[in-house]
C-alpha atoms as a PDB file:
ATOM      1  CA  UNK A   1       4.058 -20.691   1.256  1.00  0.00           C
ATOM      2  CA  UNK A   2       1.450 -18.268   2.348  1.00  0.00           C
ATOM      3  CA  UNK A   3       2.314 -16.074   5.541  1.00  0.00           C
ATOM      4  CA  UNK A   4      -0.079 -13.957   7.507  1.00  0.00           C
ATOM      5  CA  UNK A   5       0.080  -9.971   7.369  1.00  0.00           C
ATOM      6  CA  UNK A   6       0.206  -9.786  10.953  1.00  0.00           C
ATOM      7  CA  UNK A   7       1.581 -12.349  13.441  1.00  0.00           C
ATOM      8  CA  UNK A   8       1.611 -12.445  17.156  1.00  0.00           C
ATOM      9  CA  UNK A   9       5.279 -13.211  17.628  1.00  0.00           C
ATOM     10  CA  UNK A  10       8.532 -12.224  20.127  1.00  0.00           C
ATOM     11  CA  UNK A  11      10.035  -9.336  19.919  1.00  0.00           C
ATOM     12  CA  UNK A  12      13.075  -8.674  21.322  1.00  0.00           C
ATOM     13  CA  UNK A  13      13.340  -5.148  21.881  1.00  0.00           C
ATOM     14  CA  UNK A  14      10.022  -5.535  23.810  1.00  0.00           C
ATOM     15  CA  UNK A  15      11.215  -8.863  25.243  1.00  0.00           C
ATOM     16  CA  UNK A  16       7.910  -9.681  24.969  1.00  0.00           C
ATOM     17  CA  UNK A  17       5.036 -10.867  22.351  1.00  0.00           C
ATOM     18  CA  UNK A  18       2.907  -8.316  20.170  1.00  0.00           C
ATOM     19  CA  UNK A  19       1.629  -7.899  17.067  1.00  0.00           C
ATOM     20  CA  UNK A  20       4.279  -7.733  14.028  1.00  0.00           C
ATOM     21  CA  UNK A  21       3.707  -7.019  10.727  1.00  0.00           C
ATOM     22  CA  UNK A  22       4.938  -9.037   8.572  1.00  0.00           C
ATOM     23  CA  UNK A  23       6.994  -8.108   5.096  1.00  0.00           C
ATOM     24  CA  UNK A  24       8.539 -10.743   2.858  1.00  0.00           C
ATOM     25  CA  UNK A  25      12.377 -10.706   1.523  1.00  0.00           C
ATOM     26  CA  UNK A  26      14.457 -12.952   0.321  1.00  0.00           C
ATOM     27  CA  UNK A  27      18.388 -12.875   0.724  1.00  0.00           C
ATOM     28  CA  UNK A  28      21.229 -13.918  -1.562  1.00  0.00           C
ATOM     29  CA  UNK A  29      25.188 -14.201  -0.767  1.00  0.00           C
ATOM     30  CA  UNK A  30      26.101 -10.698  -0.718  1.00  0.00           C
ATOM     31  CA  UNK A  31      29.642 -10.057  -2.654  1.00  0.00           C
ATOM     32  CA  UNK A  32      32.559  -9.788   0.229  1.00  0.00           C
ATOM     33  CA  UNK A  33      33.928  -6.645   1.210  1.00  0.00           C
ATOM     34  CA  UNK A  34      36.079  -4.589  -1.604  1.00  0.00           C
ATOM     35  CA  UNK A  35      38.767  -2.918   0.461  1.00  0.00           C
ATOM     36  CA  UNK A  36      39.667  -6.507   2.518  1.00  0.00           C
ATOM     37  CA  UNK A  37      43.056  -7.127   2.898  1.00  0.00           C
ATOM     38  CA  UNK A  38      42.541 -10.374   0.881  1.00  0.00           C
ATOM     39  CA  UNK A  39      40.404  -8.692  -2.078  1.00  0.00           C
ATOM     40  CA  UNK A  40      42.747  -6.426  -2.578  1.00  0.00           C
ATOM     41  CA  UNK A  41      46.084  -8.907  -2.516  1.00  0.00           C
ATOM     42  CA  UNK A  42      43.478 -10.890  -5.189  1.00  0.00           C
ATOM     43  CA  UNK A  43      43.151  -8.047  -7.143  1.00  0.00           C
ATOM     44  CA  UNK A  44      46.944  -7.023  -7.369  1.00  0.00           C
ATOM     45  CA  UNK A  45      47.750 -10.409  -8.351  1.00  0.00           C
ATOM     46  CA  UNK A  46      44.927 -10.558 -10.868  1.00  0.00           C
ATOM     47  CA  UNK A  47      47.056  -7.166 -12.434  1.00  0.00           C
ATOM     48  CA  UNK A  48      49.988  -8.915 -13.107  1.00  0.00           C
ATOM     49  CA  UNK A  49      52.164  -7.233 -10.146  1.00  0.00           C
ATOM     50  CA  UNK A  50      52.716 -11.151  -8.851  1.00  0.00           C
ATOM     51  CA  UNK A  51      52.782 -14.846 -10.585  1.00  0.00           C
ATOM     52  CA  UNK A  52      49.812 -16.808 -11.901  1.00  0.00           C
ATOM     53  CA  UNK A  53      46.964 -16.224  -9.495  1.00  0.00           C
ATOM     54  CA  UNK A  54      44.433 -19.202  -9.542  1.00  0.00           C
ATOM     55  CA  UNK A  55      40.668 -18.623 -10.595  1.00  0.00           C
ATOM     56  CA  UNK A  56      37.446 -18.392  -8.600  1.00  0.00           C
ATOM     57  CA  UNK A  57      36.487 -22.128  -7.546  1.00  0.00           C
ATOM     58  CA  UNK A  58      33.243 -23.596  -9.210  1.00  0.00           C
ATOM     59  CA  UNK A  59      31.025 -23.798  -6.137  1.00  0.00           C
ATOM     60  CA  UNK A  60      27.714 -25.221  -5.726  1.00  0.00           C
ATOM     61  CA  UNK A  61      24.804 -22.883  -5.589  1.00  0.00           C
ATOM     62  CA  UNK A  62      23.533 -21.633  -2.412  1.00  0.00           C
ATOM     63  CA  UNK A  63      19.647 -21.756  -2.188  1.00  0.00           C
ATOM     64  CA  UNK A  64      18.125 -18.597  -1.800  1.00  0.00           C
ATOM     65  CA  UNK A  65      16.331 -18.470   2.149  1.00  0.00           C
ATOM     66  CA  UNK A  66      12.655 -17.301   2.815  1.00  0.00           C
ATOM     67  CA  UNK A  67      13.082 -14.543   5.147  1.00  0.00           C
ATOM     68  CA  UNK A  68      10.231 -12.416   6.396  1.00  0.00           C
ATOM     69  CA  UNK A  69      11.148  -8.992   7.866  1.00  0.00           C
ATOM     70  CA  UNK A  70       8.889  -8.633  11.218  1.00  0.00           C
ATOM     71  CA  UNK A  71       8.224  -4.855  12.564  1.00  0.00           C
ATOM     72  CA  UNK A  72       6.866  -4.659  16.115  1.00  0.00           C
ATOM     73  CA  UNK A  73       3.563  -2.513  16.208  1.00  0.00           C
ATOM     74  CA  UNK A  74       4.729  -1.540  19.784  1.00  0.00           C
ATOM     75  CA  UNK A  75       7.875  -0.661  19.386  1.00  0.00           C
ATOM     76  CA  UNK A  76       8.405  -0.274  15.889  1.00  0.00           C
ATOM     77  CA  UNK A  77      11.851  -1.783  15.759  1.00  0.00           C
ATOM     78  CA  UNK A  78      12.360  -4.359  12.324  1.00  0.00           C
ATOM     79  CA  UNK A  79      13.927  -8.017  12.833  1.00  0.00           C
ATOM     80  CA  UNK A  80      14.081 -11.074  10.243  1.00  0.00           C
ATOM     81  CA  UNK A  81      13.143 -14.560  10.706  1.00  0.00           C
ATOM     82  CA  UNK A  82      14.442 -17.588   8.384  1.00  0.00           C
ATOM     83  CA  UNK A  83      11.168 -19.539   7.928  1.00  0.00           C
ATOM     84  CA  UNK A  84      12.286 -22.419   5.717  1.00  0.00           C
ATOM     85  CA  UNK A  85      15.902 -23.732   4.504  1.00  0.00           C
ATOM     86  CA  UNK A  86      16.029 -23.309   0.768  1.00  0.00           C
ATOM     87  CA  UNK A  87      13.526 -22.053  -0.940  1.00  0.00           C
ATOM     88  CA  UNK A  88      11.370 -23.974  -2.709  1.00  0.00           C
ATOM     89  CA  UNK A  89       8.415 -22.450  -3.098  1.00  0.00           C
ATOM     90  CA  UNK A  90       8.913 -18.074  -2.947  1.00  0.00           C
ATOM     91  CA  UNK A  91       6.656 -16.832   0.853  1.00  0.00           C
ATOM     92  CA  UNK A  92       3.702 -14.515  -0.266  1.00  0.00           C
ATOM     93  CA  UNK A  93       1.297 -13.061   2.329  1.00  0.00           C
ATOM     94  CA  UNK A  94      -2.434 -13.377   2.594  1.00  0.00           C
ATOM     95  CA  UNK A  95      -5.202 -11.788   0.953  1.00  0.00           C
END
């Protein structure tokens, strides 16, 4: 998927449309949060301070998302935008 450098798009800081520039990233499930309440009950039990603790549960794989990171030329502020599903094919911007 090729994606333009520059885009005339919305920004919401502005709450209008101007030129963006346009940055490519792509997000994964980010671990959770080590000092939850539940990670750390998890982690106790997984020490041996309580009974058997059951495993992680095989899950099916999350498709990485095409995500291009938009910066106002205005304003200057940064924002994402989703621009397909799943990834099939990884964004890249023009020549």
């Amino acid at each position: 998927m090729i994606v333009p450098k520059t885009m005339n798009t919305y920004c919401p800081t502005c709450a209008k449309h101007t030129q963006h520039k346009v940055k490519v990233t792509t997000s994964k499930i980010k671990p959770g949060r080590t000092l939850a309440w539940g990670t750390r009950r998890h982690a106790r039990k997984l020490a041996g301070i309580h009974g058997k603790v059951k495993g992680k549960a095989k899950v099916k794989k999350q498709g990485i998302r095409n995500r291009i990171m938009l910066e106002c030329l205005a304003c200057h502020k940064k924002h994402e935008r989703t621009i397909s599903g799943r990834m099939k094919k990884k964004a890249e911007l023009a020549k």
